[in-house]
Protein backbone atom coordinates (compact mmCIF):
# COMPACT_ATOMS: atom_id res chain seq x y z
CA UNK A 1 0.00 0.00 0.00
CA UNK A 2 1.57 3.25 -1.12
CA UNK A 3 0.93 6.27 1.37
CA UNK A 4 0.43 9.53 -0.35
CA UNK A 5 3.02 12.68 -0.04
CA UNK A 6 -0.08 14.85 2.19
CA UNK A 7 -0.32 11.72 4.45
CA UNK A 8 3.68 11.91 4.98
CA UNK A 9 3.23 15.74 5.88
CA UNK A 10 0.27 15.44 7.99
CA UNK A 11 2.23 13.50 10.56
CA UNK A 12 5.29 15.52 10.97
CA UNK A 13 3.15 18.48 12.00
CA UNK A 14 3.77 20.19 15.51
CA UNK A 15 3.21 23.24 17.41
CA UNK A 16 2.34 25.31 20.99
CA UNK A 17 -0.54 24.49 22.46
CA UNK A 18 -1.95 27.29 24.03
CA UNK A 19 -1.30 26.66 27.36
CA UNK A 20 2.61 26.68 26.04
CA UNK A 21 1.88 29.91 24.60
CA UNK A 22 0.02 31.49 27.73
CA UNK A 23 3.15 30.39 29.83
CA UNK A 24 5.68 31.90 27.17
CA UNK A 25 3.96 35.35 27.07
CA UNK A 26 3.47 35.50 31.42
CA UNK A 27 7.40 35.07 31.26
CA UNK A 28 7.58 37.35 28.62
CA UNK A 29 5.94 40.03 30.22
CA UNK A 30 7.38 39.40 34.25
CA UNK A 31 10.69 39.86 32.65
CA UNK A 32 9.84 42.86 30.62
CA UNK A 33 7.93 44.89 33.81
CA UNK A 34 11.70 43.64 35.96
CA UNK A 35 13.79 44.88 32.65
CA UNK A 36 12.19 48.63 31.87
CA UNK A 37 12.44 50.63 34.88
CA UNK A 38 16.24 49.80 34.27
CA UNK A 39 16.61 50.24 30.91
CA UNK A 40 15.17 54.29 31.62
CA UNK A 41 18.03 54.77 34.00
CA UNK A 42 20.11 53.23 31.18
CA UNK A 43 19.43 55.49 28.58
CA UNK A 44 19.69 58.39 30.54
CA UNK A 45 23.06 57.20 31.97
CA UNK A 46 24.07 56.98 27.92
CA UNK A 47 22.57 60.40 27.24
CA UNK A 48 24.35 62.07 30.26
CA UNK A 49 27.86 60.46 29.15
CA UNK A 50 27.37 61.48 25.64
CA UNK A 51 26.95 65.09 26.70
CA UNK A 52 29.84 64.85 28.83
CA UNK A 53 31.86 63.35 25.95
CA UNK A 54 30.61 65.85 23.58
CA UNK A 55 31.55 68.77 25.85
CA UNK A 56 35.37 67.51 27.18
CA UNK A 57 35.81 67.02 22.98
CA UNK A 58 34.79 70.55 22.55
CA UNK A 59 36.84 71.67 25.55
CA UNK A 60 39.94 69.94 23.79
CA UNK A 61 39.59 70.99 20.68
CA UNK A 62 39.14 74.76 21.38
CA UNK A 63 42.68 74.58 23.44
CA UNK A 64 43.92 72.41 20.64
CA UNK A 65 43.16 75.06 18.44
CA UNK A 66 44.28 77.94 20.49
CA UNK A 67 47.63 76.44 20.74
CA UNK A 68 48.02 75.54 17.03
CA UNK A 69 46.68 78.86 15.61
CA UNK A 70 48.78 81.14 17.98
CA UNK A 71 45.41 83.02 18.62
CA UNK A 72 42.77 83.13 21.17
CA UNK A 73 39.80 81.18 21.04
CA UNK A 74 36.53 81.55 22.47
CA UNK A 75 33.94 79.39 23.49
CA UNK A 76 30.63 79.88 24.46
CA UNK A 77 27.05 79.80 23.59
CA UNK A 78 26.45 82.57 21.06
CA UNK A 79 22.80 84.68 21.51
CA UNK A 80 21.22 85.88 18.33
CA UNK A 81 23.75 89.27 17.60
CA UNK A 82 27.13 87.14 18.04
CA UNK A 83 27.79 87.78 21.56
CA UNK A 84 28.87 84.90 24.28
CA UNK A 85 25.62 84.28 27.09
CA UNK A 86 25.13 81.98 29.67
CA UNK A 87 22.69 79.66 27.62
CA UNK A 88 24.85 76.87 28.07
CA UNK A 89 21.62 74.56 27.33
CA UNK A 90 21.82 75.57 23.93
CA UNK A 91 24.27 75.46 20.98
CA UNK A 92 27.73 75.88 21.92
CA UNK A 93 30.20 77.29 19.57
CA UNK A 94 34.14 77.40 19.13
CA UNK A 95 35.56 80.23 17.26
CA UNK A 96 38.88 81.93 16.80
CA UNK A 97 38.01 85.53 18.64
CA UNK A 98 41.11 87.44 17.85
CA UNK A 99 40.42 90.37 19.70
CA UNK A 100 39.15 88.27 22.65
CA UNK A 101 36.38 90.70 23.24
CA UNK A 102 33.73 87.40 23.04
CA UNK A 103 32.02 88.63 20.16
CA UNK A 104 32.11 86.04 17.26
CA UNK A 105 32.87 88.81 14.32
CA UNK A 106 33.34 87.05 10.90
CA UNK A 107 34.14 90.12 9.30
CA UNK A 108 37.43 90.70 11.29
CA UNK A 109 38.08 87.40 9.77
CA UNK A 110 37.21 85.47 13.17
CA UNK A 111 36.01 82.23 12.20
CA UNK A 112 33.96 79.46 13.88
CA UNK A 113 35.71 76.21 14.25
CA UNK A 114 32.97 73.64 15.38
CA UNK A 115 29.61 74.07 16.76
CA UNK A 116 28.17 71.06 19.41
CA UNK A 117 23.83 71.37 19.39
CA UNK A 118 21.84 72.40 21.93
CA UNK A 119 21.43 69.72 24.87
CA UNK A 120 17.80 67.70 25.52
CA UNK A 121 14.90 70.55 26.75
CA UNK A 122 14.46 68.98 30.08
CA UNK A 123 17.80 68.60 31.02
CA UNK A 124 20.22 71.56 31.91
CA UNK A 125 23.89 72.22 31.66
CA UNK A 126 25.23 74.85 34.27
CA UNK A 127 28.47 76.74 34.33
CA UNK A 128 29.03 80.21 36.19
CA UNK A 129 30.39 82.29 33.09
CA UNK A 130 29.37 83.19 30.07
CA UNK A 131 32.28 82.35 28.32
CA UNK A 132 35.90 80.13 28.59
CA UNK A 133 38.87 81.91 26.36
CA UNK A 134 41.96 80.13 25.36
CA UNK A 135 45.24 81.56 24.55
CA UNK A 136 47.96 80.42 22.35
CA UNK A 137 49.52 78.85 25.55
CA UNK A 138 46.69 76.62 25.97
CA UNK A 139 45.96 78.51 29.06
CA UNK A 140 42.99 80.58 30.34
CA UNK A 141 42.22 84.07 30.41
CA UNK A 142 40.41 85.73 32.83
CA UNK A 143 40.04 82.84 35.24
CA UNK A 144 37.87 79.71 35.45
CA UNK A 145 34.38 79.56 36.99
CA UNK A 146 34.99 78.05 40.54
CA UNK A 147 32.02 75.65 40.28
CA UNK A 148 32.85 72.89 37.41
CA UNK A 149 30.78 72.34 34.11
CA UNK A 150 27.33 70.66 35.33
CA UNK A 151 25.16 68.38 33.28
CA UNK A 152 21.77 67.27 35.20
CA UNK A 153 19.00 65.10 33.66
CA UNK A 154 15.47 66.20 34.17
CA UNK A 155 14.17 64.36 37.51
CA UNK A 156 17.58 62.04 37.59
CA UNK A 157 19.89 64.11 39.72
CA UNK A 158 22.48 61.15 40.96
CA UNK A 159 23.28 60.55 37.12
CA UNK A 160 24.45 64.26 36.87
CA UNK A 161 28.27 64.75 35.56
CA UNK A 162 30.45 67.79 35.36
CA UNK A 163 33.35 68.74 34.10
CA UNK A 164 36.21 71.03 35.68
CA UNK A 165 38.25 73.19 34.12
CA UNK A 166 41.61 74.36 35.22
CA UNK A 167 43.39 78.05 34.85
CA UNK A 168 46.43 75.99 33.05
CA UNK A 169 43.45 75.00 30.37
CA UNK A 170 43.36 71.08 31.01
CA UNK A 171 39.71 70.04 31.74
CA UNK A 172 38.60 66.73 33.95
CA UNK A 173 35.58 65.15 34.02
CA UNK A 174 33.82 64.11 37.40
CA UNK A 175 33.75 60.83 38.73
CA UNK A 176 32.61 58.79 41.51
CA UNK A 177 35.43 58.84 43.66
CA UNK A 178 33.40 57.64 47.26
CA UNK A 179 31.80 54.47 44.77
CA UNK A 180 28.16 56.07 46.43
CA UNK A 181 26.69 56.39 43.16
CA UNK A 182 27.23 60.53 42.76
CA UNK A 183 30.05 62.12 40.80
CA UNK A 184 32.50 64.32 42.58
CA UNK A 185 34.89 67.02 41.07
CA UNK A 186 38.50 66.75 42.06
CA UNK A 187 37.98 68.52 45.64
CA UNK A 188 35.40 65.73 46.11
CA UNK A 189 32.41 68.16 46.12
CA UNK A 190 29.78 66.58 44.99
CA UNK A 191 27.88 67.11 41.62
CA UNK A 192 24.80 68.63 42.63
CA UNK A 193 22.41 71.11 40.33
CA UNK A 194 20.14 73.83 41.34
């Protein structure tokens, strides 16, 4: 007796049943209502340390280019007629300021060398001058804020980060020195936002 090919495929047939598939999605969701209140903190923990990143590369590259242009560069947010203000939540630009007057003036032949974008709208990044001016030594002028760089995400103040920046024109970003969970600049103040 010859069996036909649909007879062969009818008996290799399996599946779930839906018990199976009940238990699969209760797992499913237990380990998905344990996994997202972690994965928030994650992602602002990423956000925070790209910001951080973004600025110490900024930082760098403005002393970078103070020292290799043998001129003084500025950088600061810029408000709508040029000028540096203390917006530091929103674009932050580089530029060669040659009269160090922190005016960005492109007709004196000042030119902006890179621009980092404004931060997220509910966070806020704090520093207590309006501007940071390098010279061709790679040092400061006019002094350093005393209070470091601070970066705080909206309702997540234990992730905040700062950055401090030195009269000699090196910059060092915060870190948890006491392992409790808060970043500390290098006097071991803690990183706190108001």
């Amino acid at each position: 007796m010859k069996i036909s090919f649909l007879q062969k495929c009818n008996h290799n047939h399996s599946g779930f049943t839906l018990v199976e598939l009940m238990i699969t999605i209760a797992i499913a969701a237990i380990l998905m209502a344990i996994a997202l209140p972690n994965f928030g903190s994650f992602l602002v923990q990423t956000r925070v340390d790209n910001e951080i990143s973004q600025l110490q590369r900024l930082l760098l590259s403005a002393r970078n280019t103070a020292i290799n242009s043998e001129q003084n560069v500025t950088i600061c947010p810029l408000s709508s007629s040029n000028t540096c203000d203390t917006n530091w939540h929103k674009e932050i630009s580089v530029f060669i300021d040659i009269d160090s007057d922190k005016v960005y003036e492109p007709a004196s032949d000042e030119r902006i060398i890179i621009v980092k974008g404004a931060i997220d709208n509910n966070d806020k990044l704090q520093y207590g001058q309006d501007s940071i001016i390098y010279t061709p030594t790679g040092s400061i002028s006019g002094g350093v804020s005393a209070s470091p760089f601070k970066y705080c995400p909206n309702g997540y103040d234990d992730k905040s980060r700062g950055i401090t920046v030195s009269t000699s024109g090196r910059s060092y970003v915060t870190s948890d020195t006491d392992n409790d969970n808060v970043d500390e600049d290098r006097s071991g103040t803690e990183i706190t936002c108001s």
